[in-house]
C-alpha atoms as a PDB file:
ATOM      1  CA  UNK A   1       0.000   0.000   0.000  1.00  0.00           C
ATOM      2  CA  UNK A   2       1.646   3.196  -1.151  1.00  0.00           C
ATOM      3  CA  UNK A   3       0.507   6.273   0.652  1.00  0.00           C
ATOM      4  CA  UNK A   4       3.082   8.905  -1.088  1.00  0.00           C
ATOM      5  CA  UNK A   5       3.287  10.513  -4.078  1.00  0.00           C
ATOM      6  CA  UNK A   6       5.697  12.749  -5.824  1.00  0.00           C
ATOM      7  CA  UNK A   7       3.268  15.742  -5.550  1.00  0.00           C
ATOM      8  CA  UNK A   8       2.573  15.345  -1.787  1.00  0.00           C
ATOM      9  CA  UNK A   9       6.347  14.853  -1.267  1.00  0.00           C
ATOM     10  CA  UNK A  10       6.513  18.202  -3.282  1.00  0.00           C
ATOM     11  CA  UNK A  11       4.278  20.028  -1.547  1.00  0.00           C
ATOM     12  CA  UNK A  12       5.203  18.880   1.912  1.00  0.00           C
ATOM     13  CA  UNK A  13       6.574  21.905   4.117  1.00  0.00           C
ATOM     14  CA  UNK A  14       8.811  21.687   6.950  1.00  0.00           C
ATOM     15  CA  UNK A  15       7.195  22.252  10.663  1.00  0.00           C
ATOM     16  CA  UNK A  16       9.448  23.197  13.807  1.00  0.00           C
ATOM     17  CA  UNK A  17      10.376  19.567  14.658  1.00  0.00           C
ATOM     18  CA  UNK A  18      11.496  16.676  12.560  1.00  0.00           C
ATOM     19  CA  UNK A  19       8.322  15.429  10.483  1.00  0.00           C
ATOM     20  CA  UNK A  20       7.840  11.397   8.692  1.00  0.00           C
ATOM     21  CA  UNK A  21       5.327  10.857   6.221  1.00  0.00           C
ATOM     22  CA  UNK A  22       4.400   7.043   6.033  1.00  0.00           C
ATOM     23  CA  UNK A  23       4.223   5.121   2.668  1.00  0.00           C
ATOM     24  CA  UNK A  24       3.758   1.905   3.722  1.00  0.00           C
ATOM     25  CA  UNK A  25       6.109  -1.631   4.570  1.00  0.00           C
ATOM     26  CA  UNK A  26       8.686   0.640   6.768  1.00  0.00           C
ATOM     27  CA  UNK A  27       9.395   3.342   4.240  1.00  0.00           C
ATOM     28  CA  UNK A  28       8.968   6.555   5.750  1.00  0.00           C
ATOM     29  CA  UNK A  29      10.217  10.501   4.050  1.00  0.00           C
ATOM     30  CA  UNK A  30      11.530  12.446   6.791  1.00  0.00           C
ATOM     31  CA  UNK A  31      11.137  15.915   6.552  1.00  0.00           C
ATOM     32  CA  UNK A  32      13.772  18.361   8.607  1.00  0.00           C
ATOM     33  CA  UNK A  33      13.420  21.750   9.986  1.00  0.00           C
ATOM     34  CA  UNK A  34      15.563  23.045   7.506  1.00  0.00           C
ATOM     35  CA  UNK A  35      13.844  21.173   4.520  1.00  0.00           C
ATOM     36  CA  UNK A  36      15.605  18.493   3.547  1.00  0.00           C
ATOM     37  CA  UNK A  37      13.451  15.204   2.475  1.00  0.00           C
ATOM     38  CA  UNK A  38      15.390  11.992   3.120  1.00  0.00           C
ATOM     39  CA  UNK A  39      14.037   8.811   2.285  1.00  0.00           C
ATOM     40  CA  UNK A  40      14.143   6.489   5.494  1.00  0.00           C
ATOM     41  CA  UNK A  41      13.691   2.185   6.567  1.00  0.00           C
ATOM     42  CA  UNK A  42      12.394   2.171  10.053  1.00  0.00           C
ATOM     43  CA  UNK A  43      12.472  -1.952  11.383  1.00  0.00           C
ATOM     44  CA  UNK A  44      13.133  -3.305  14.722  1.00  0.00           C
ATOM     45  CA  UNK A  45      16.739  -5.328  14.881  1.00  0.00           C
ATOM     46  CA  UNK A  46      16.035  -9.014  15.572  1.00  0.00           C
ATOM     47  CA  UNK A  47      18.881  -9.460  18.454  1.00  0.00           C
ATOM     48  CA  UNK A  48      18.037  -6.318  20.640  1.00  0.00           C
ATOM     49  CA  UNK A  49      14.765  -5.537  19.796  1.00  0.00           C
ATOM     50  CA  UNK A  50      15.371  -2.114  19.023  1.00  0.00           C
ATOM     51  CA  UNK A  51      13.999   0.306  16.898  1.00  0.00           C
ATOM     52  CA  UNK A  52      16.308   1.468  14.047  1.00  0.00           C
ATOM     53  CA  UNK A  53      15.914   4.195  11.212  1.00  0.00           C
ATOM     54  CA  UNK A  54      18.237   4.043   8.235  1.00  0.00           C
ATOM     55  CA  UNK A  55      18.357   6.797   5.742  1.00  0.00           C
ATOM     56  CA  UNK A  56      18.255   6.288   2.199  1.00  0.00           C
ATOM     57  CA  UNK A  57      18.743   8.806   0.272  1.00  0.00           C
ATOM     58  CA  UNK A  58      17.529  12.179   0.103  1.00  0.00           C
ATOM     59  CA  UNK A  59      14.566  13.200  -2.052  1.00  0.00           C
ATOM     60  CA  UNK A  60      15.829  15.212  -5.441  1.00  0.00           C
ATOM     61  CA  UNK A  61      18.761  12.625  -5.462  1.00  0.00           C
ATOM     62  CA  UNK A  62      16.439   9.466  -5.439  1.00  0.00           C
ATOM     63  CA  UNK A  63      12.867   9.291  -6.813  1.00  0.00           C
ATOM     64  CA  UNK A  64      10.191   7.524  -4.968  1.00  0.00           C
ATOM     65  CA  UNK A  65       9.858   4.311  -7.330  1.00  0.00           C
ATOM     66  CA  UNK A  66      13.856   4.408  -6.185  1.00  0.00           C
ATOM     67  CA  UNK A  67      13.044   4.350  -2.732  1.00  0.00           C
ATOM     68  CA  UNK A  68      10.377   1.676  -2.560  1.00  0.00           C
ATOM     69  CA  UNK A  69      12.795  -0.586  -4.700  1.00  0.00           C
ATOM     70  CA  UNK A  70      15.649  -0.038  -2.278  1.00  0.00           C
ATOM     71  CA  UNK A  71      13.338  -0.826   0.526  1.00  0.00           C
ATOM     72  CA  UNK A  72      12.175  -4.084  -0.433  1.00  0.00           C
ATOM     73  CA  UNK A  73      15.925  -4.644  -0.895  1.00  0.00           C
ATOM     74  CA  UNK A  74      16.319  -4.093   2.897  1.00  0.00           C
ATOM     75  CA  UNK A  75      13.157  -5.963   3.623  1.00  0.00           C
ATOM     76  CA  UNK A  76      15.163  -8.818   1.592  1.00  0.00           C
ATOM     77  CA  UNK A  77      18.088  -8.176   3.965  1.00  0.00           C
ATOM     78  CA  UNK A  78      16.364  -8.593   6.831  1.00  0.00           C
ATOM     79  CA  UNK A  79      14.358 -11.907   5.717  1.00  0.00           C
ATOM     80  CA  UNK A  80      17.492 -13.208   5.462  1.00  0.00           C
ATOM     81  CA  UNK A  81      18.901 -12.619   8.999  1.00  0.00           C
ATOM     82  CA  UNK A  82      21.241  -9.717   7.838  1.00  0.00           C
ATOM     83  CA  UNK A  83      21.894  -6.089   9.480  1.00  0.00           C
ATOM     84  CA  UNK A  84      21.273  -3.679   6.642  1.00  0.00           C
ATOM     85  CA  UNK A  85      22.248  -0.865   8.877  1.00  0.00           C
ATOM     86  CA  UNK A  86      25.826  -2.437   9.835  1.00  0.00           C
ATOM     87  CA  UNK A  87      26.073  -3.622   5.928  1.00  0.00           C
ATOM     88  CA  UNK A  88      25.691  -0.197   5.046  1.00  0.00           C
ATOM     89  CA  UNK A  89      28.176   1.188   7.576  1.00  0.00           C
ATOM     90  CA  UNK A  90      30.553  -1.348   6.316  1.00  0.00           C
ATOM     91  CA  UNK A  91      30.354  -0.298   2.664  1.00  0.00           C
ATOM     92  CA  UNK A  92      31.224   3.357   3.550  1.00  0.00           C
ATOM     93  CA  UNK A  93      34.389   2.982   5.710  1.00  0.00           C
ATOM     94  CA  UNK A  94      37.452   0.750   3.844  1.00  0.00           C
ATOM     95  CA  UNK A  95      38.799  -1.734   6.435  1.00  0.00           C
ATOM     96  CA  UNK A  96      42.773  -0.949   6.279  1.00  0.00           C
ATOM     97  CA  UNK A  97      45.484  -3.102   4.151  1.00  0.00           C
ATOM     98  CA  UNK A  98      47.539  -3.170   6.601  1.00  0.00           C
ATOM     99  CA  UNK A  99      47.934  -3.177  10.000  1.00  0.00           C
ATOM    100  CA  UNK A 100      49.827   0.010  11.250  1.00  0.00           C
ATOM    101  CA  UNK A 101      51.817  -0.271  14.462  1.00  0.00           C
ATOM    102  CA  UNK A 102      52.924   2.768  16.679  1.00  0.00           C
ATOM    103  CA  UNK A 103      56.373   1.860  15.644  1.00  0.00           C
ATOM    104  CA  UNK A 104      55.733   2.306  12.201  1.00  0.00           C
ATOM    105  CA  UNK A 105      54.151   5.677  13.015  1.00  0.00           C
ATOM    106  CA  UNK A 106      56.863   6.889  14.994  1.00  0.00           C
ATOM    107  CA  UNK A 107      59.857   5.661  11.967  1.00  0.00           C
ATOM    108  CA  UNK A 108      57.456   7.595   9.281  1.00  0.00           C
ATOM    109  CA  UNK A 109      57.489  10.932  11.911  1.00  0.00           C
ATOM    110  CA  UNK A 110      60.518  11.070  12.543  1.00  0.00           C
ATOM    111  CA  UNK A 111      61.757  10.143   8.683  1.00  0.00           C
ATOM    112  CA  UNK A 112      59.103  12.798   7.487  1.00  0.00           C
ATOM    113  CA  UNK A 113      59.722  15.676  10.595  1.00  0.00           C
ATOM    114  CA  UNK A 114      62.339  15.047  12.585  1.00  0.00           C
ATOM    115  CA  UNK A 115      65.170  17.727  12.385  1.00  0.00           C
ATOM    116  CA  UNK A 116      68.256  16.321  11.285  1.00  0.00           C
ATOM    117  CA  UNK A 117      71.280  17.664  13.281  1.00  0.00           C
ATOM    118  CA  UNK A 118      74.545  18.488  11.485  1.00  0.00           C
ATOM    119  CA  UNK A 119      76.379  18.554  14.147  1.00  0.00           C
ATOM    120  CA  UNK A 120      78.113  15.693  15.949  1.00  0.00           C
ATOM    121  CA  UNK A 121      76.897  15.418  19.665  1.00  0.00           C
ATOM    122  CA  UNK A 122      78.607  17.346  22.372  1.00  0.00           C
ATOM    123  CA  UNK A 123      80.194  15.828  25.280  1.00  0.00           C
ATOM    124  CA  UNK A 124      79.471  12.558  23.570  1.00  0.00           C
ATOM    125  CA  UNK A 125      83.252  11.137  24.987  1.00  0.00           C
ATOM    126  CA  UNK A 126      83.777  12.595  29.052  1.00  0.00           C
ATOM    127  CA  UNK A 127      87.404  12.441  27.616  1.00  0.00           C
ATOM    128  CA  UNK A 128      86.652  14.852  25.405  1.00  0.00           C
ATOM    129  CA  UNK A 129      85.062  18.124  26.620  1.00  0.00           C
ATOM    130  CA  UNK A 130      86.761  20.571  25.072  1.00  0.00           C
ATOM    131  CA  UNK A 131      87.175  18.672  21.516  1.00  0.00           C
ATOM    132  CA  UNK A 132      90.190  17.090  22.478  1.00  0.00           C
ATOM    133  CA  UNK A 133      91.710  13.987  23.711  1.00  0.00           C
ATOM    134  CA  UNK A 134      92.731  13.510  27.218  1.00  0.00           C
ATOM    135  CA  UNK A 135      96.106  13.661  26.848  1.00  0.00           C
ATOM    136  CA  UNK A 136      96.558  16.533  24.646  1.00  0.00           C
ATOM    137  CA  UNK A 137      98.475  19.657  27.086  1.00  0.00           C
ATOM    138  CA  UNK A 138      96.940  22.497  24.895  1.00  0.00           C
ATOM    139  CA  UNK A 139      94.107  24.068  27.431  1.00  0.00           C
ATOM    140  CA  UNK A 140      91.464  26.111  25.093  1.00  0.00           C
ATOM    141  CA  UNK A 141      91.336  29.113  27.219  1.00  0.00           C
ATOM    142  CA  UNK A 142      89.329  31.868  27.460  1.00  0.00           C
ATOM    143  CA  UNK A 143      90.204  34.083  23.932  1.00  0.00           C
ATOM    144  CA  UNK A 144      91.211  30.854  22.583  1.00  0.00           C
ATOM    145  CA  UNK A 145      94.880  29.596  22.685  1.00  0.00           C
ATOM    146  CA  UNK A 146      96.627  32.536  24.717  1.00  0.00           C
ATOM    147  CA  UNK A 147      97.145  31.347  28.243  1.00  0.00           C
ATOM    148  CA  UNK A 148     100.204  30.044  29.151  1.00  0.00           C
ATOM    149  CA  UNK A 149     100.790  26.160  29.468  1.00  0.00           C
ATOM    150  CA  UNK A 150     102.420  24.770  32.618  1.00  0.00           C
ATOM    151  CA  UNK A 151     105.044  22.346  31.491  1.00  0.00           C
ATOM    152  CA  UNK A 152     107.679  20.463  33.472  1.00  0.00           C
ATOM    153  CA  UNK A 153     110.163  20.600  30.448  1.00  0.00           C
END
């Protein structure tokens, strides 16, 4: 029993709260505040028991014979023991190719962001604080090279 027709859905205005317009075997055309006519499935999930709405598509984009086809597809769906709801979310987010590991995210930061430092590490040797090896007698100094060295010779 179909209860809509393009010309009601036409002429339907919006009213200050969310409005459904019945056509029959769970199809229903919501109508927002704002205007917009989306074609809904209201049925009752087998496991829980609870009621669920699943949008369509919205009117202009899909016509009405559209709709009712699409809604004895999910009448199908349901016959058949299957969640159209969690079907649909499944078709509109891609599982991942691979798996991606916080190691792998961490390599690819610091490959992609990480600053890369020219310079060798200082104070990398406790030998060698002033950039020279322990047993060198030259002392750097304060202006450089000018202080007198201490010898026994």
């Amino acid at each position: 029993m179909s209860a809509l027709t393009n010309r009601l859905i036409e002429r339907a205005k919006p009213q200050a709260t969310t409005k459904f317009m019945a056509d029959g075997d769970g199809l229903y055309l919501r109508i927002e505040p704002n205007g917009t006519k989306t074609f809904c499935y209201r049925y009752t999930e087998a496991a829980t028991g609870k009621r669920k709405l699943l949008a369509i598509a919205p009117f202009p984009a899909m016509a009405l014979p559209q709709a009712r086809e699409r809604a004895a597809d999910i009448r199908q769906m349901l016959v058949a023991g299957r969640d159209p709801m969690r079907e649909a979310h499944a078709a509109r987010v891609p599982k991942p190719e691979t798996s991606v590991t916080v190691r792998a995210l961490a390599e690819e930061w610091k490959a992609r962001y990480a600053r890369v430092r020219y310079k060798p590490a200082r104070h990398a040797d406790p030998d060698d604080r002033h950039g020279r090896a322990f047993g060198d007698r030259k002392s750097p100094g304060r202006r450089g090279n000018r202080t007198p060295h201490l010898t026994g010779d």
